[in-house]
Each structure stands twice: as structure tokens, then as C-alpha cells.
Protein backbone atom coordinates (compact mmCIF):
# COMPACT_ATOMS: atom_id res chain seq x y z
CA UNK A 1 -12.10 8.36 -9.73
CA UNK A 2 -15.43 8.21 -7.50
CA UNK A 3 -13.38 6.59 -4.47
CA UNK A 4 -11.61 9.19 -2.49
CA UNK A 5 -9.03 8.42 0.10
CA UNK A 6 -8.14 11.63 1.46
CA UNK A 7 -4.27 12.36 1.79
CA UNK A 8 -3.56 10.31 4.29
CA UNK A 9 -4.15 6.31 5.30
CA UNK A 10 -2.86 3.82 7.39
CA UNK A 11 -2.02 0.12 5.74
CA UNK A 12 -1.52 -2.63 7.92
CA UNK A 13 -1.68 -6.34 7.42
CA UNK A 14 -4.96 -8.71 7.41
CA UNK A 15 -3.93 -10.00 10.80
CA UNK A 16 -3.53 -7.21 12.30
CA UNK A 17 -6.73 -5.76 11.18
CA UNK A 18 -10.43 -6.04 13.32
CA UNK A 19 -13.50 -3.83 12.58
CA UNK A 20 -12.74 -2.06 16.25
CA UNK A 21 -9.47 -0.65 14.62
CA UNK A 22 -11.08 0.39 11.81
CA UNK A 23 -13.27 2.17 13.33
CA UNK A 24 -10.58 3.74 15.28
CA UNK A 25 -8.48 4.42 12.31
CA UNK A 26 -11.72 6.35 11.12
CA UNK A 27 -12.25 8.29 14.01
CA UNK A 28 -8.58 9.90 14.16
CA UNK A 29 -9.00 11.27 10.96
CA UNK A 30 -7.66 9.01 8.36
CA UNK A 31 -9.24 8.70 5.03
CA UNK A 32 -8.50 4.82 4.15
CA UNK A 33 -7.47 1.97 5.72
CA UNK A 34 -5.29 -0.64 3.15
CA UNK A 35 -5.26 -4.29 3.64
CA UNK A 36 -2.06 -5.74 3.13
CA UNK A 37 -1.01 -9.56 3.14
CA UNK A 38 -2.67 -10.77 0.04
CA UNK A 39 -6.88 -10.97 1.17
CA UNK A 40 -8.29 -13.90 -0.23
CA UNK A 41 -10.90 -13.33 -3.18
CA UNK A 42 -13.71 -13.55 -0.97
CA UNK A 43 -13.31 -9.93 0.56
CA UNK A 44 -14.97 -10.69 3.56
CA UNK A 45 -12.36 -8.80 5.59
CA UNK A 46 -12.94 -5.49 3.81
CA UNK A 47 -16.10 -5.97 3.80
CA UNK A 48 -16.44 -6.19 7.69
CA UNK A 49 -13.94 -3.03 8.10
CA UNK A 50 -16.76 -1.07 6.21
CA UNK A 51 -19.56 -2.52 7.89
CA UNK A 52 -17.65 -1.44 10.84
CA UNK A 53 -17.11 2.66 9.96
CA UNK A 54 -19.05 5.18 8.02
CA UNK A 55 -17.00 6.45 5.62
CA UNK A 56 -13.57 5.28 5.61
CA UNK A 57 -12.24 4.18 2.60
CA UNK A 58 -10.75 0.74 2.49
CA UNK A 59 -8.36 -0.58 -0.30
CA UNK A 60 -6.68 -4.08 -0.82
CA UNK A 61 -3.28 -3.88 -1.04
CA UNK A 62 -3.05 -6.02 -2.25
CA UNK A 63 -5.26 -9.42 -3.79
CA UNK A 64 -2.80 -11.89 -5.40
CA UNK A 65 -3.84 -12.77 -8.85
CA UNK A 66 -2.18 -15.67 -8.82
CA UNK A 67 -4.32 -16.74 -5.36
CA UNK A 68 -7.73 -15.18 -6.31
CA UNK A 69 -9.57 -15.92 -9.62
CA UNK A 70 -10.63 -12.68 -11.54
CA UNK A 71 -13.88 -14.14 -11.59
CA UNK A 72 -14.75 -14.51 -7.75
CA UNK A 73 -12.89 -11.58 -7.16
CA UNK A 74 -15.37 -9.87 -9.22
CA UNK A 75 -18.65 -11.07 -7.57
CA UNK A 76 -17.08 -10.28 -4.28
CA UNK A 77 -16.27 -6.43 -5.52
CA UNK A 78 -20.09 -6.24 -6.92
CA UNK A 79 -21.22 -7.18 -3.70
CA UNK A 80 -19.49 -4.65 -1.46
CA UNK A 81 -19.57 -1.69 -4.47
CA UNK A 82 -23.23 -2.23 -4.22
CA UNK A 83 -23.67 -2.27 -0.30
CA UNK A 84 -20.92 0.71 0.07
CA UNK A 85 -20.65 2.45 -3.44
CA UNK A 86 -17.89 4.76 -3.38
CA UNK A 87 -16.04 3.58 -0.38
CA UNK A 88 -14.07 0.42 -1.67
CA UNK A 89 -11.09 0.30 -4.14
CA UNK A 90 -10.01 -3.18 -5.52
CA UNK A 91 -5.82 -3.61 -5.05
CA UNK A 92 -4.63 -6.11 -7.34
CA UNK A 93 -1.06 -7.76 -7.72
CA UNK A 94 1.39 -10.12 -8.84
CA UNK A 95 3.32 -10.78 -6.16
CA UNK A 96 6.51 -12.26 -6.28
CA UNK A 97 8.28 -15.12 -8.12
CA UNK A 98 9.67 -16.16 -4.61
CA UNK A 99 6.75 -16.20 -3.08
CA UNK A 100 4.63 -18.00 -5.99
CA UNK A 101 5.31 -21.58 -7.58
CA UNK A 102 3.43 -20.62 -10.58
CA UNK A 103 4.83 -17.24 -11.35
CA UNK A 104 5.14 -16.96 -15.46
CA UNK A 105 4.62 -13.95 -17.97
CA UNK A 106 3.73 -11.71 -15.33
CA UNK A 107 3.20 -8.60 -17.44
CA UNK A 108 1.19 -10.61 -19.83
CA UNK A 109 -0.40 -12.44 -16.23
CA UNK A 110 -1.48 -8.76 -15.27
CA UNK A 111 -3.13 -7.80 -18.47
CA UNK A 112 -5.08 -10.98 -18.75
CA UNK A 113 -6.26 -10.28 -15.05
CA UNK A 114 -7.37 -7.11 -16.18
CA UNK A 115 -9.37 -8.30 -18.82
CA UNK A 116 -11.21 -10.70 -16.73
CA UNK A 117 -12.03 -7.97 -14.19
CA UNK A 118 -13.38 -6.06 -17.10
CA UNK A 119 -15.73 -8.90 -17.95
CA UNK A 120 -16.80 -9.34 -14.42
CA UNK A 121 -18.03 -6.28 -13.60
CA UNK A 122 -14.98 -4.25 -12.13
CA UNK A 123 -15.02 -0.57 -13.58
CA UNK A 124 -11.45 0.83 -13.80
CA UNK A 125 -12.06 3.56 -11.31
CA UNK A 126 -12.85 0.85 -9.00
CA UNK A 127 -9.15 -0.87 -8.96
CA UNK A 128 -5.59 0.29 -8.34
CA UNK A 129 -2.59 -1.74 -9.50
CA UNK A 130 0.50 -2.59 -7.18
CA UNK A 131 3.13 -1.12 -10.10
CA UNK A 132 7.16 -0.48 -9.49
CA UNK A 133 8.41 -0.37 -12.77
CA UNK A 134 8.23 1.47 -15.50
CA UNK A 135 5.98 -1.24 -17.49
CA UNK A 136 3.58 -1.82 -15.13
CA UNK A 137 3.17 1.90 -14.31
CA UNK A 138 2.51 2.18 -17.86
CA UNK A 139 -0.82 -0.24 -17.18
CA UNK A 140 -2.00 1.22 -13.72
CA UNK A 141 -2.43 4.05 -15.74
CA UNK A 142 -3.99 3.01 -18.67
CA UNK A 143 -6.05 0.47 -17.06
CA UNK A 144 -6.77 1.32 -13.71
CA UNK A 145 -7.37 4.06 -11.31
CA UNK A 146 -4.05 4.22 -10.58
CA UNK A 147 -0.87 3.19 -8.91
CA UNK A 148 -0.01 1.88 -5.12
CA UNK A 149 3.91 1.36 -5.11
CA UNK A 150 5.00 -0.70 -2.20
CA UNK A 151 8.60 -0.05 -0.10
CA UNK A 152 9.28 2.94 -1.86
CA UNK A 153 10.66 6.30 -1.41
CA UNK A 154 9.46 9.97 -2.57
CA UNK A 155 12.75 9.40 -5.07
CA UNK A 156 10.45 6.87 -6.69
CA UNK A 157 7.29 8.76 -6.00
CA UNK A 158 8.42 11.47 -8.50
CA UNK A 159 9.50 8.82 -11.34
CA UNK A 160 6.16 7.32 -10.66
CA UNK A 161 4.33 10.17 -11.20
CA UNK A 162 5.85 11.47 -14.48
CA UNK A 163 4.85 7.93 -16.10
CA UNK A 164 1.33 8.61 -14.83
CA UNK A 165 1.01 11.76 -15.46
CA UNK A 166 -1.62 14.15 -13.83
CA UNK A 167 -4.85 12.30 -12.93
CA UNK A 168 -4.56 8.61 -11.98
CA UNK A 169 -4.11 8.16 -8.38
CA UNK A 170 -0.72 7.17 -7.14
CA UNK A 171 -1.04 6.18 -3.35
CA UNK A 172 2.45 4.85 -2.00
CA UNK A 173 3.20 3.26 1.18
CA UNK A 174 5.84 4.19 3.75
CA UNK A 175 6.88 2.21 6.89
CA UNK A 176 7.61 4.84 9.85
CA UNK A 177 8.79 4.29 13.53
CA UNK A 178 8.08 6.74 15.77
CA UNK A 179 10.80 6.87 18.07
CA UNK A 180 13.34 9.31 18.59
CA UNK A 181 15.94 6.60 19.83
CA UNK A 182 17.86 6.17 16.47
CA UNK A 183 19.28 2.58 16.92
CA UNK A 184 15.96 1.16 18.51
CA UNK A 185 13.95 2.42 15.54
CA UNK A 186 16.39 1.25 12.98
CA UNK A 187 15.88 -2.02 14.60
CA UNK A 188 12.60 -2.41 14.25
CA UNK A 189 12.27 -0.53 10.71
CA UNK A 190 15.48 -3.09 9.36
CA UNK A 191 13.67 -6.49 10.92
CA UNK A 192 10.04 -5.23 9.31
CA UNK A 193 12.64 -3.96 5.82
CA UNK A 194 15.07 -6.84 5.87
CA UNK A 195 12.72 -10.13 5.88
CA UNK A 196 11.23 -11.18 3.87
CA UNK A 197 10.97 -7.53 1.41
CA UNK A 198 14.77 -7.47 0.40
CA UNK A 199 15.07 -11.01 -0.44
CA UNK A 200 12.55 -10.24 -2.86
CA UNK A 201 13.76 -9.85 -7.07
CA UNK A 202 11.16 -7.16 -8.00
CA UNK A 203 11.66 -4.92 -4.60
CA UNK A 204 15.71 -5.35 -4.89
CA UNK A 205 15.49 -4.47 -8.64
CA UNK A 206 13.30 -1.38 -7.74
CA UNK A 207 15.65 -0.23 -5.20
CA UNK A 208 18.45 -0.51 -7.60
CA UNK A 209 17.09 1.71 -9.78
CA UNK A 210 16.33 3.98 -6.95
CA UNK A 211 20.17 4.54 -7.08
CA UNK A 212 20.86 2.02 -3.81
CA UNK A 213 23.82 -0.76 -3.95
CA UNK A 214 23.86 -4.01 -3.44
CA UNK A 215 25.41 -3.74 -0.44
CA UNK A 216 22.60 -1.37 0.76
CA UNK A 217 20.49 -4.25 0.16
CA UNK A 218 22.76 -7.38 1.55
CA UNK A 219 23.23 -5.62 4.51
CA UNK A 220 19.96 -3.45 5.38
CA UNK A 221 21.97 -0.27 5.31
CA UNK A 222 21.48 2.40 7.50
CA UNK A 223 20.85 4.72 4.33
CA UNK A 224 18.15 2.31 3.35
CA UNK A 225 16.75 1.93 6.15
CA UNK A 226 16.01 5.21 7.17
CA UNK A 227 14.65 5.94 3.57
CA UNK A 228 12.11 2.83 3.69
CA UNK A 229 11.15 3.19 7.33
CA UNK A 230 10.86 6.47 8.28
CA UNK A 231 11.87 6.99 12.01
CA UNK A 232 12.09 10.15 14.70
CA UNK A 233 8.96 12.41 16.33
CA UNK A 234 5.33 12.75 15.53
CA UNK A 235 6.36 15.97 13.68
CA UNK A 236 9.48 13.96 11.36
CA UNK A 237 7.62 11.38 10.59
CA UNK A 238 4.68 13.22 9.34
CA UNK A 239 6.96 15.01 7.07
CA UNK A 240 8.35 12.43 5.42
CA UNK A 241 4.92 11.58 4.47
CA UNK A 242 3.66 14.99 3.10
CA UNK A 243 7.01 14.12 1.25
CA UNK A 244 5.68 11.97 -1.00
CA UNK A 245 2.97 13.93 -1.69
CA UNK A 246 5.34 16.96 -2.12
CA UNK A 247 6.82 14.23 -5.29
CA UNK A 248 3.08 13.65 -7.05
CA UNK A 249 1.71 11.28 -4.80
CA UNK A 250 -2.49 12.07 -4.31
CA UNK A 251 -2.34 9.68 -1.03
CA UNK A 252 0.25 8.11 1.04
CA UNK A 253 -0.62 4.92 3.39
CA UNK A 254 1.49 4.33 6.57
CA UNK A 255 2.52 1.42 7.74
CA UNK A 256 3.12 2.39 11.70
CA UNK A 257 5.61 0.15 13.07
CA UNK A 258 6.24 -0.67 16.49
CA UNK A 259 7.90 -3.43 18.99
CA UNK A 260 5.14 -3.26 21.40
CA UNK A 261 1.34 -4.25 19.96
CA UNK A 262 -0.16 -1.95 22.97
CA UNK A 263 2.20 1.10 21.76
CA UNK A 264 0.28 1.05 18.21
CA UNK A 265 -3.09 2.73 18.76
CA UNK A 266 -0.99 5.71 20.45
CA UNK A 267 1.49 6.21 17.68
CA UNK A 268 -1.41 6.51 15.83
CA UNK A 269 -2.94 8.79 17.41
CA UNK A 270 0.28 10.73 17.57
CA UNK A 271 0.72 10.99 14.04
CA UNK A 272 -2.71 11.85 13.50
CA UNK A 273 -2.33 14.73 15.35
CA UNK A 274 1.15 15.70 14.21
CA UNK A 275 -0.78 15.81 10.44
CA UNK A 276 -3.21 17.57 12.00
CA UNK A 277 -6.19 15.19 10.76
């Protein structure tokens, strides 16, 4: 793939996201810089965080394909692979059926997608695939640069990883806390965990075949919690990152959580340092 996201990224949602961070993101030494909470077709947001750096990558992750056409999401990648070739990978997604009226056929919803970004202009190094299961795996690699799993663990990482096999890019995210107080971090890792991710069919079915229980899930476990948001020092959390990559994974994006919106540019910064960016 031409895009190249280093090792190490940060995702955080739309909202939370300005060109100022960005550039700050860039400057401690990250590689890329994922959008979460479903960016509308027009790409405008991504489009501003690169206007913003110089050569941080920045990936969607994800567009909804039931919320943004193929189509328009096609003429908006043209236009930013044109102004910043090399520097902007397309997420793309199905979401959830709680979270969408229309949900229907979503493998065959996916593949369709695909096609239409084919037609419009969207090479398949240019565009990852949110994938969890086996199935959809199966297309991030045949159709797309590669995989970016969502609430996952390194457990998953490696299954991932022997359905891709070597070459497509397979670029996880993983919540972390860094605070050595146990029961404060688990708090804030099981809110972020708990609502709305494990109410949701495809993330509880993944983490069933992760080998948790449904009563991991109905009650936020501490097991599960501590795999899913990652909590302790600079130094632990950074570990459980190079974890994942330790499983197969070419990139891992963290999603830094804290209680306090001033306290977020510093853990940053700590875990920059702590993976020695």
C-alpha cells in the first residue's frame, strides 16, 4: 500500500478532533490520526486535519455506508488523494443494526459498496475495511488495503492476521487509561466500554468468540475491561500496544481515554514518550 501509517496512531472521535490537535498529534511523533464517529461523505474534516500537518496520515474510521453514498464518497476521496497523495486512507463500514433503521444483507451491503468505490475512482490501496469476523476479514483482504478491527484485543489481532495473511494492513484500535489508580481507570475504561459498544450484536458476538461470557459482557467485567481498555503507566500501556503488533498487527491506533479534557494532550505526550516516538 502507498499510505503508510507508521506503527503507531492515535483515533479519537470527530468531535473531539480540530486541526490544532492534529497538528499536535503530528508533532509527538505519531504516524496517523483516525477519525472515528462515522464522518459524513463530504470529508471535509480529514481534509482540514491534513491541511493542518505535513505528513501525518489520517484515516476514517470509520464512513458509514449506510450514511454516505459510494458515489460522493468517491469525489470527496479524489479530491483530497489529489491535494495530499499518499497521506489519506478511506475507512469504510457497516455499522450496526442497532444503530441503523435500514440495516439488511450487510455482507452483500459491503460488497456492493465496494463495487461502487471501484467505479468511482477509489483504488484498493486507498481504503481499509472495519472487519471482525471471519467473513468480512475475508473481503478487507481481498478487496481492500486491509483491516481496522474495532474493541478488540491482541487475542483477536492474531486470528485476524492468519485470515489476512502477510501483506494487507491490519491496524486495530485499543482504548487505554493511563492511570495507575486501578478502580478510577476501570471506571472510566467500563463507562467509554459499556455504552453504547456492548449493547452492540456484532461487538458482543466478536467478544464471544474471543472466548468472553455473557456475563463478561452484561456486567462490564473486570477481565473485559482491562483487556478492551488498557489501563496503568506510560510504560504498561505502551506495551499493551506493541502487543498487538507482537500478534500481526502493522499499526495500532489508541484511543487515549481520560475523565478530564485538559489531562488529554499530556497523556499523550506521555505515551509518546513511553513508545519512544
Amino acid at each position: 500500500m502507498t499510505v503508510a501509517p507508521g506503527r503507531y496512531g492515535i483515533w479519537a472521535g470527530g468531535a473531539q478532533l480540530s486541526p490544532e490537535l492534529a497538528a499536535t498529534i503530528e508533532r509527538l511523533g505519531y504516524g496517523a490520526v483516525w477519525i472515528g464517529g462515522s464522518p459524513p461523505a463530504d470529508l471535509e474534516l480529514p481534509e482540514s486535519l491534513l491541511a493542518a500537518t505535513d505528513h501525518l496520515v489520517v484515516a476514517t474510521g470509520i464512513v458509514n455506508m449506510w450514511g454516505s453514498p459510494a458515489a460522493e464518497t468517491a469525489t470527496s476521496y479524489r479530491r483530497i488523494a489529489e491535494r495530499y497523495p499518499d497521506r489519506f486512507l478511506l475507512g469504510v463500514g457497516i455499522g450496526h443494526p442497532e444503530a441503523v433503521g435500514q440495516y439488511r444483507k450487510p455482507y452483500a451491503t459491503i460488497v456492493e459498496y465496494l463495487d461502487e468505490l471501484d467505479a468511482g475512482g477509489v483504488p484498493v490501496e486507498g481504503r481499509a475495511l472495519a472487519a471482525l469476523g471471519p467473513k468480512v476479514l475475508a473481503v478487507a483482504r481481498d478487496r481492500t488495503a486491509g483491516a481496522h478491527p474495532y474493541l478488540t484485543t491482541p487475542h483477536h489481532t492474531r486470528e485476524a492476521r492468519g485470515i489476512l495473511g502477510e501483506g494487507p494492513l491490519l491496524a486495530p484500535e485499543q482504548k487505554v487509561v493511563l492511570d495507575t489508580d486501578v478502580e478510577r481507570a476501570r471506571a472510566i475504561g467500563r463507562e467509554k466500554v459499556s455504552n453504547p459498544y456492548l449493547k452492540l450484536t456484532n461487538y458482543r458476538n466478536n467478544l464471544l468468540r474471543e472466548g468472553f461470557t455473557e456475563h463478561d459482557l452484561d456486567t462490564a467485567s473486570d477481565a473485559l475491561v482491562d483487556a478492551l481498555a488498557i489501563h496503568g503507566d506510560a510504560a504498561t500501556v505502551a506495551a499493551g500496544l506493541t502487543a498487538h503488533l507482537d500478534a500481526g498487527a502493522d499499526h495500532v491506533c489508541a484511543q487515549v481515554l481520560v475523565d478530564d479534557g485538559d489531562a488529554y494532550v499530556p497523556a499523550l505526550t506521555s505515551l509518546a514518550e513511553a513508545l519512544e516516538l
